[in-house]
Protein backbone atom coordinates (compact mmCIF):
# COMPACT_ATOMS: atom_id res chain seq x y z
CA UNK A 1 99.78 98.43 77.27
CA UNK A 2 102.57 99.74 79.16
CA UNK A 3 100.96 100.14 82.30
CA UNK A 4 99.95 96.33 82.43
CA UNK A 5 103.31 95.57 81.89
CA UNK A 6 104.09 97.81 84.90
CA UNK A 7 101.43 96.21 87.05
CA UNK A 8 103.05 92.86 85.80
CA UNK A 9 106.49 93.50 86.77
CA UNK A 10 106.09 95.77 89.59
CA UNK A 11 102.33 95.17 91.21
CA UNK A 12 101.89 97.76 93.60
CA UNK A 13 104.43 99.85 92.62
CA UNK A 14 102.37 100.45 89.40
CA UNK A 15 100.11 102.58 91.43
CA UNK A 16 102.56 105.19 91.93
CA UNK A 17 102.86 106.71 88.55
CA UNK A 18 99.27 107.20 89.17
CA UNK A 19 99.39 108.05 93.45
CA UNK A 20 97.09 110.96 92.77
CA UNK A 21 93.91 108.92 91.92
CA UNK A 22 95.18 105.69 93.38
CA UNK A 23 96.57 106.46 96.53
CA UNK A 24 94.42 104.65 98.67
CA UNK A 25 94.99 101.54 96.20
CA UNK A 26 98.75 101.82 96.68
CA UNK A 27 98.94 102.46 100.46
CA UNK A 28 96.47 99.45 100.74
CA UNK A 29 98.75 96.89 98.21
CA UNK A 30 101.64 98.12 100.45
CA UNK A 31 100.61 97.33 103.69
CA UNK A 32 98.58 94.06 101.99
CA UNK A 33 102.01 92.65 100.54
CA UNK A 34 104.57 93.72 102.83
CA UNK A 35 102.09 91.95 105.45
CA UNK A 36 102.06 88.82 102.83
CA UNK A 37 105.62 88.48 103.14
CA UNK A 38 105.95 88.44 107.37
CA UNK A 39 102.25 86.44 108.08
CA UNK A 40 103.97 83.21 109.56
CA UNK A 41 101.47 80.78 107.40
CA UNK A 42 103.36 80.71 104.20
CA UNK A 43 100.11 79.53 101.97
CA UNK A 44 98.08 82.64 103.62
CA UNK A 45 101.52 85.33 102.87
CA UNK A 46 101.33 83.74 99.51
CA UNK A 47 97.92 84.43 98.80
CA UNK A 48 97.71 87.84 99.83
CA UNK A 49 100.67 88.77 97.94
CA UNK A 50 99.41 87.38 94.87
CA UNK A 51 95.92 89.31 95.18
CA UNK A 52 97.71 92.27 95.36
CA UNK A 53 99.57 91.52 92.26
CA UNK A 54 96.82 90.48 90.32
CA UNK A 55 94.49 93.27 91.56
CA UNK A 56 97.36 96.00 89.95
CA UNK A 57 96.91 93.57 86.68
CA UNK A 58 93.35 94.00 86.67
CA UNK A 59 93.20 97.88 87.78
CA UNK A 60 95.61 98.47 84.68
CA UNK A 61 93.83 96.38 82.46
CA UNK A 62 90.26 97.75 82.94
CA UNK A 63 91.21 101.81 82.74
CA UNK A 64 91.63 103.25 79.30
CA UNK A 65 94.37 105.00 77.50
CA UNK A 66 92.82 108.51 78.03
CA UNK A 67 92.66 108.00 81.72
CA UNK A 68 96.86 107.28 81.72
CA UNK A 69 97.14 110.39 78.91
CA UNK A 70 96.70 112.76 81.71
CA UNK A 71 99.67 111.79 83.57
CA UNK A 72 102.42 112.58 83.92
CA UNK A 73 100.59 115.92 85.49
């Protein structure tokens, strides 16, 4: 539960209590959003930075609690 809430909040930035296993997914939402925000066609920015924040919601939401009890490692 907490880590939707994190991928609510926070998108991306969810991945990094995780950046072991989900490195690739955070390096990928970062360069994804932070491109959102500076692509001159505001409805296509908008879009990709909402994917990115609902595929963080979606990541969190399918793994279960045994796969977060490892961290923090």
């Amino acid at each position: 539960p907490i880590s939707i809430l994190l991928a609510v909040f926070l998108s991306f930035w969810a991945w990094a209590y995780t950046y072991r296993r989900d490195r690739f997914k955070f390096w990928v939402g970062l360069v994804v959003a932070t491109g959102g925000m500076f692509v001159p066609v505001e409805s296509l920015g908008t879009v990709m930075v909402t994917g990115v924040w609902i595929w963080a919601i979606a990541d969190a939401v399918v793994k279960s609690a045994d796969w977060y009890r490892q961290y923090p490692v």
